[in-house]
C-alpha atoms as a PDB file:
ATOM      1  CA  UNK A   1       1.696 200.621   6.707  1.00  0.00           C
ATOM      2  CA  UNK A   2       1.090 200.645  10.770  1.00  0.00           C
ATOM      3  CA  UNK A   3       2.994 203.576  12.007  1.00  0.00           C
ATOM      4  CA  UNK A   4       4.231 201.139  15.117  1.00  0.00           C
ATOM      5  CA  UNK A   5       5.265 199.181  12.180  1.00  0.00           C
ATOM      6  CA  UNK A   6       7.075 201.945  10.782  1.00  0.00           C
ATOM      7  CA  UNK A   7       8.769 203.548  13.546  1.00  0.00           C
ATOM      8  CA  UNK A   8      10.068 199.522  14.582  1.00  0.00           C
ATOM      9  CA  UNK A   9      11.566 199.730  10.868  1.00  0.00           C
ATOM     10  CA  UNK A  10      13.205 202.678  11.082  1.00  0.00           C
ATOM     11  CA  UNK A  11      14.842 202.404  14.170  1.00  0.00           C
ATOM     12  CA  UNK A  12      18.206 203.470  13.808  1.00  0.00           C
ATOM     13  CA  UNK A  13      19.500 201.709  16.985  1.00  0.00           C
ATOM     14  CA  UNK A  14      18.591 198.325  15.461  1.00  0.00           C
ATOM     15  CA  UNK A  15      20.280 198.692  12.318  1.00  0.00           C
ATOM     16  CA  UNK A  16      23.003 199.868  14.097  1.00  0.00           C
ATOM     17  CA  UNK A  17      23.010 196.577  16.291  1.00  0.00           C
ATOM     18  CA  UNK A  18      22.704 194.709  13.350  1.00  0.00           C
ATOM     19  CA  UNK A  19      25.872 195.879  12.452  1.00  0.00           C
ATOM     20  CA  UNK A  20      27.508 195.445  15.515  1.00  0.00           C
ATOM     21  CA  UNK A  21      26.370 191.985  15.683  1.00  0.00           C
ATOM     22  CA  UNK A  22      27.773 191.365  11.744  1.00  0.00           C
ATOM     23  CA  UNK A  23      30.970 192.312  13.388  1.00  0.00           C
ATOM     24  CA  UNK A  24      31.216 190.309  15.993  1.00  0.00           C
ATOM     25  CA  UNK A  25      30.082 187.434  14.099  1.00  0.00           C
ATOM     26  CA  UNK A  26      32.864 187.847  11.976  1.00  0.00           C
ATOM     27  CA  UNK A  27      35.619 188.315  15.360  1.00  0.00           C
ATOM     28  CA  UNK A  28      33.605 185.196  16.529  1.00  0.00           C
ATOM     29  CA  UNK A  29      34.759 183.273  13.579  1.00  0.00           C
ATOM     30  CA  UNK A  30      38.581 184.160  13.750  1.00  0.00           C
ATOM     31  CA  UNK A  31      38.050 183.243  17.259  1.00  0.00           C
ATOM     32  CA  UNK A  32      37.012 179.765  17.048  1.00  0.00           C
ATOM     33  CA  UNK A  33      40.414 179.172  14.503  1.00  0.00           C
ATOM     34  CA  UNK A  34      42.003 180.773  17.413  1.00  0.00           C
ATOM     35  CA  UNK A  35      40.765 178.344  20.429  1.00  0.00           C
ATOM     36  CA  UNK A  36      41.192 175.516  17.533  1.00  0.00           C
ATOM     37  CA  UNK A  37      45.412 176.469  17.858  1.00  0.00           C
ATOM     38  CA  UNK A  38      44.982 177.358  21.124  1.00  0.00           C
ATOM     39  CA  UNK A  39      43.720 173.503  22.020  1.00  0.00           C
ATOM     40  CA  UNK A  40      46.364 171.978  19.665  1.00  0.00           C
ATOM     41  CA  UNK A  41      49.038 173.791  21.096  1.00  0.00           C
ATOM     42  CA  UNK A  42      47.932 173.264  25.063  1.00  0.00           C
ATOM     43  CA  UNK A  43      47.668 169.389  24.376  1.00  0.00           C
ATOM     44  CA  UNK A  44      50.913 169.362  22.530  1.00  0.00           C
ATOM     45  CA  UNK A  45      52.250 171.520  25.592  1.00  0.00           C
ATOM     46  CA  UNK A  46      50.431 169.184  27.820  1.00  0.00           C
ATOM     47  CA  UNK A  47      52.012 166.225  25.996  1.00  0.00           C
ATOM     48  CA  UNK A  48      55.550 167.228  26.233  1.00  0.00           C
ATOM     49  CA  UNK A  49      55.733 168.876  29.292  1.00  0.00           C
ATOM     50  CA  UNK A  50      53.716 167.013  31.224  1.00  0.00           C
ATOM     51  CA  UNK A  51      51.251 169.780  32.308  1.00  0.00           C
ATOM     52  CA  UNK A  52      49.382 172.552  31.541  1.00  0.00           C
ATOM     53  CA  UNK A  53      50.525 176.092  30.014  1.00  0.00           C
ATOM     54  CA  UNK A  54      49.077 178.476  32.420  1.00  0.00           C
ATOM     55  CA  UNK A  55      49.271 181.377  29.823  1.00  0.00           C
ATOM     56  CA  UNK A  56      47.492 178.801  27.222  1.00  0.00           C
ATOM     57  CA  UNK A  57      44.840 178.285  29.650  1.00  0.00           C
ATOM     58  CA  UNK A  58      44.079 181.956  30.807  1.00  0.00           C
ATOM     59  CA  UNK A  59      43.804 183.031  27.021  1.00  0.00           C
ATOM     60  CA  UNK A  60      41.170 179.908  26.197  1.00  0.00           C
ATOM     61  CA  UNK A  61      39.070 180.811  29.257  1.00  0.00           C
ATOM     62  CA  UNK A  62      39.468 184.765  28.356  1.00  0.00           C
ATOM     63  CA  UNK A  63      38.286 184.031  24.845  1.00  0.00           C
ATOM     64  CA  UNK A  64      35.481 181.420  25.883  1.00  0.00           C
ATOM     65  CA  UNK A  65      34.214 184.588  28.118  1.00  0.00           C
ATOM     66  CA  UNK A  66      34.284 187.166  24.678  1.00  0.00           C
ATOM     67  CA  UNK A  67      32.840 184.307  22.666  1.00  0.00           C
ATOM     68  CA  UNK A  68      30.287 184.008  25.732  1.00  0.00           C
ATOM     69  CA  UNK A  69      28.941 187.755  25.864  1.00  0.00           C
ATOM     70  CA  UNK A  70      29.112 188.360  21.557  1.00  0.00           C
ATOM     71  CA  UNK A  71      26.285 184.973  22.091  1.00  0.00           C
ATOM     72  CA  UNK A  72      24.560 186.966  24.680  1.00  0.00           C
ATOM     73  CA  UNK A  73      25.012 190.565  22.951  1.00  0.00           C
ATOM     74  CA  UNK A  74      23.718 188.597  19.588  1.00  0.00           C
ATOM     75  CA  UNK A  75      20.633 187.160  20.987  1.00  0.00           C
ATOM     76  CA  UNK A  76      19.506 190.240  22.873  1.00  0.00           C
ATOM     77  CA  UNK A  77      20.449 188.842  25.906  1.00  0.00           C
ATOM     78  CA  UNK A  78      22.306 191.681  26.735  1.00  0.00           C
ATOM     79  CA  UNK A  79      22.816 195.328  25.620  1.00  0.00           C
ATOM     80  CA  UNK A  80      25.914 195.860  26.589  1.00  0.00           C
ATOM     81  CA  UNK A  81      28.565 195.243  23.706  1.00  0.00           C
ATOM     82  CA  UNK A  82      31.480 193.086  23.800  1.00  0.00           C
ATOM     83  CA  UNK A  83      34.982 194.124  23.910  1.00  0.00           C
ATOM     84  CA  UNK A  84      36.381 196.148  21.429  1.00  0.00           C
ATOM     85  CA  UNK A  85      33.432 198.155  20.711  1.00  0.00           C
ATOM     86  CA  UNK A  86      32.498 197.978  24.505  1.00  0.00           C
ATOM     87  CA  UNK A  87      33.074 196.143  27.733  1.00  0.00           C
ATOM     88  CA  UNK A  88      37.278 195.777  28.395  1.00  0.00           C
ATOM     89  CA  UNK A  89      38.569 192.019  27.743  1.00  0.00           C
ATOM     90  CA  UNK A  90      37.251 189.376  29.826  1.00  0.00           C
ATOM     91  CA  UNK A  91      39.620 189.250  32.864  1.00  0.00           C
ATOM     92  CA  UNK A  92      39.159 185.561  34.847  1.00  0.00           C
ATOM     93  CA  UNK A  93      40.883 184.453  37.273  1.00  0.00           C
ATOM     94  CA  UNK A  94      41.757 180.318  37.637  1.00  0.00           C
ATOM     95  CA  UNK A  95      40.504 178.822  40.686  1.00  0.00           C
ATOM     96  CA  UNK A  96      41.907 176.242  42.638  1.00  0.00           C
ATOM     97  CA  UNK A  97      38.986 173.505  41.087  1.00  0.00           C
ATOM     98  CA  UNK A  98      40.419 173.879  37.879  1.00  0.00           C
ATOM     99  CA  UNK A  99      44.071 173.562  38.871  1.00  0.00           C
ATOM    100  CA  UNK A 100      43.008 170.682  40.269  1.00  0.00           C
ATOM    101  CA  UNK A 101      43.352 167.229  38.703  1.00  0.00           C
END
């Protein structure tokens, strides 16, 4: 076998990606159920209240961030991990376009 060959193989930082990225893809999965409530509940909010929850809204756009970087940290897109095993939770702040109607 090539010894480039062998030494890609072997890598211990990939495997230990891979891993990484088996984890996340699982915390991506719980996360989608998660956004699924989290959309039932805002239109249901939305419906009786006649607008928005602002705390319903922060956590979709918070988790649509996370879901955003495990894509990017999957892909190789970026090294640095996602939150827990890495960056802090994705802070974002609503602007006035999307308070807007």
């Amino acid at each position: 076998m090539d010894e480039r060959l062998k030494a890609e193989l072997t890598a211990q930082e990939k495997w230990i990606r891979l891993l990484f990225i088996v984890l996340y893809v699982i915390g991506f999965q719980i996360a989608e159920v998660v956004l699924g409530a989290t959309v039932v509940i805002q239109f249901l909010w939305t419906l009786f209240t006649g607008e928005p929850n602002a705390a319903l809204r922060d956590l979709g756009q918070r988790l649509g961030e996370w879901l955003r970087q495990i894509i990017e940290y999957a892909t190789w897109g970026a090294d640095a991990r996602p939150w827990p095993f890495g960056r802090s939770w994705p802070a974002t702040a609503l602007t006035d376009e999307r308070e807007a109607p």
